[in-house]
Protein backbone atom coordinates (compact mmCIF):
# COMPACT_ATOMS: atom_id res chain seq x y z
CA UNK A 1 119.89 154.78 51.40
CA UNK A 2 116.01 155.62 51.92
CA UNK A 3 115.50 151.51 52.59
CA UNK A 4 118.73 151.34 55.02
CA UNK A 5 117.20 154.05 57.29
CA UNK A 6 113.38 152.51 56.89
CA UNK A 7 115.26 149.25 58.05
CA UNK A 8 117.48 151.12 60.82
CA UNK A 9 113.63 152.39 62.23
CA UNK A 10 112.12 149.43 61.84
CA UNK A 11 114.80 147.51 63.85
CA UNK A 12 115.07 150.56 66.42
CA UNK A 13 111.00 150.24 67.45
CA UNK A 14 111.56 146.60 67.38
CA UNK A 15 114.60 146.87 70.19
CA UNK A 16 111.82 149.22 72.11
CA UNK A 17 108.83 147.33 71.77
CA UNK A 18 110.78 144.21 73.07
CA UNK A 19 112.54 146.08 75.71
CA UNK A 20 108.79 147.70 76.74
CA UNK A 21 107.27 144.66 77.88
CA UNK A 22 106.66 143.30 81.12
CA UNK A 23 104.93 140.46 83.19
CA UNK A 24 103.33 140.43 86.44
CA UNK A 25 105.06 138.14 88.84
CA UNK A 26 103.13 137.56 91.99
CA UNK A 27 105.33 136.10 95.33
CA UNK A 28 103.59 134.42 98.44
CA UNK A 29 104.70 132.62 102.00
CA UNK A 30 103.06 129.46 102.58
CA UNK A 31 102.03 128.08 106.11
CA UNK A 32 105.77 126.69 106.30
CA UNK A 33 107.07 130.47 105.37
CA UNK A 34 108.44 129.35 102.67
CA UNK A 35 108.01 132.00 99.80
CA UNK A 36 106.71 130.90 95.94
CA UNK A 37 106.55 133.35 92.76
CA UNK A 38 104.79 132.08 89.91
CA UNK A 39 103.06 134.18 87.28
CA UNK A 40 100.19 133.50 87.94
CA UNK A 41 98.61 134.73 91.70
CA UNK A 42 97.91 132.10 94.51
CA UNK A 43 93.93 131.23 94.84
CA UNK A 44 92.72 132.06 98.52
CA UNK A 45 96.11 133.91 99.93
CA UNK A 46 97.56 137.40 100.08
CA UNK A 47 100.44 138.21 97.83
CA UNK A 48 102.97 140.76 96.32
CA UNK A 49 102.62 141.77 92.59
CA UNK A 50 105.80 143.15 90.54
CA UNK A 51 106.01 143.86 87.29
CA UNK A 52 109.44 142.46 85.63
CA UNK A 53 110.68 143.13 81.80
CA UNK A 54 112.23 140.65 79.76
CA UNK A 55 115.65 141.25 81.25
CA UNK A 56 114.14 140.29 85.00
CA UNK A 57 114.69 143.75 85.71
CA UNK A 58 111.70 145.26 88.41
CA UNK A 59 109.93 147.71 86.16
CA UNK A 60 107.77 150.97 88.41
CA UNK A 61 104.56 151.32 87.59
CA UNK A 62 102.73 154.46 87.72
CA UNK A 63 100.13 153.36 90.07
CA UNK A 64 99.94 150.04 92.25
CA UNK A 65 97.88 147.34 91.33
CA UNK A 66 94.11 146.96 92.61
CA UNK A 67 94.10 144.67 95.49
CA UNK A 68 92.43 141.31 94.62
CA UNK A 69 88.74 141.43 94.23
CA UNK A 70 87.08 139.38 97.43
CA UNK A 71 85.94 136.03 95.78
CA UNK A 72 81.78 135.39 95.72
CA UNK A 73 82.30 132.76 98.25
CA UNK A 74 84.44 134.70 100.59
CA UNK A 75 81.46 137.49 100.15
CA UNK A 76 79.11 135.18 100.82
CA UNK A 77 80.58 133.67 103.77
CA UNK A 78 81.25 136.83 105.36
CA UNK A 79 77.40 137.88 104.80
CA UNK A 80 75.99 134.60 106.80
CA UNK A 81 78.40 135.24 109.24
CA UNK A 82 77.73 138.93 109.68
CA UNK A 83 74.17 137.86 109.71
CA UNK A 84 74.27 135.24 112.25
CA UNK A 85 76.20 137.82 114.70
CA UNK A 86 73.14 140.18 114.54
CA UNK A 87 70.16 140.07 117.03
CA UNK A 88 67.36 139.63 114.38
CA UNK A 89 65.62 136.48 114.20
CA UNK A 90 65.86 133.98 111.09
CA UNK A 91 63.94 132.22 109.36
CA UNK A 92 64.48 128.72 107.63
CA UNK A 93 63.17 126.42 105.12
CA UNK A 94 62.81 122.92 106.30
CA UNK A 95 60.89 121.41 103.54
CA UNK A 96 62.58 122.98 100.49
CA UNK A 97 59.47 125.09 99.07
CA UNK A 98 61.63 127.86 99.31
CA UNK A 99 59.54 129.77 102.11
CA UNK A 100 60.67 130.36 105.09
CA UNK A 101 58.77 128.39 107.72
CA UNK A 102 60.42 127.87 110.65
CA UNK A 103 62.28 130.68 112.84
CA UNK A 104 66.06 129.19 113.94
CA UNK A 105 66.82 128.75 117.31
CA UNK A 106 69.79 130.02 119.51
CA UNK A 107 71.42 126.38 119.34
CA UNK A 108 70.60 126.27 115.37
CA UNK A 109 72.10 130.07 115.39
CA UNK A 110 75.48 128.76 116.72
CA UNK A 111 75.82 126.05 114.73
CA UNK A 112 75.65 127.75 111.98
CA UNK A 113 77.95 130.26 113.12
CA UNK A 114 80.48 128.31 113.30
CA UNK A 115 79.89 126.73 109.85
CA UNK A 116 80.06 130.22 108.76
CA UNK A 117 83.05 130.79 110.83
CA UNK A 118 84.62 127.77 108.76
CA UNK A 119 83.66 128.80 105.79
CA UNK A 120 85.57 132.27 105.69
CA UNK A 121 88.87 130.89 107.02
CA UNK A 122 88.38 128.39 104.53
CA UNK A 123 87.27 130.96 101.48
CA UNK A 124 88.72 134.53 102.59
CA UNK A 125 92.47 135.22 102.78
CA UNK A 126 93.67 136.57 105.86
CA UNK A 127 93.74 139.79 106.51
CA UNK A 128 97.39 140.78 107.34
């Protein structure tokens, strides 16, 4: 009788444990507005996170999800941008020393501003 309830436990915590977990399952428009869900989340974009159990039932979470951390490149890009946009002069390195020796110009400024410009709508999701 002892082994019969052990077994009855045992099968109990198993039905619990099973019925317990969950998965992340992120969803996403693309340009087209067409919307994807994967488990695994979209490089580059914004998307929605749920959390699903084994039955495909949405399971509430305590507390939401921390938004996506901004990727190095994104950071990056949105440094030489906000750096390019302020009035202080820069300085470059033409010959590859790695000293600055030559301060840009206005027309230098702007190119690379827009290179910059590029770079975060190619590197930073949108905001939105």
């Amino acid at each position: 009788m002892r082994t019969r309830s052990r077994s009855c436990l045992l099968l109990l915590a198993a039905t619990l444990c099973a019925s317990a977990s969950a998965t992340n399952v992120y969803q996403w428009k693309d340009a087209k507005g067409v919307t994807h869900s994967s488990d695994k989340p979209p490089a580059g974009q914004r998307y929605d996170t749920r959390r699903v159990d084994n039955r495909g039932q949405t399971v509430e979470t305590a507390e939401p999800e921390a938004a996506a951390a901004e990727t190095p490149q994104c950071a990056t890009a949105r440094g030489n941008l906000q750096l390019l946009g302020s009035g202080s002069a820069l300085q470059q390195d033409t010959d590859g020393d790695g000293k600055a020796d030559k301060t840009m110009s206005d027309a230098e400024r702007a190119q690379h501003r827009e290179l910059a410009e590029a770079a975060v709508k190619a590197y930073c999701p949108p905001a939105g």
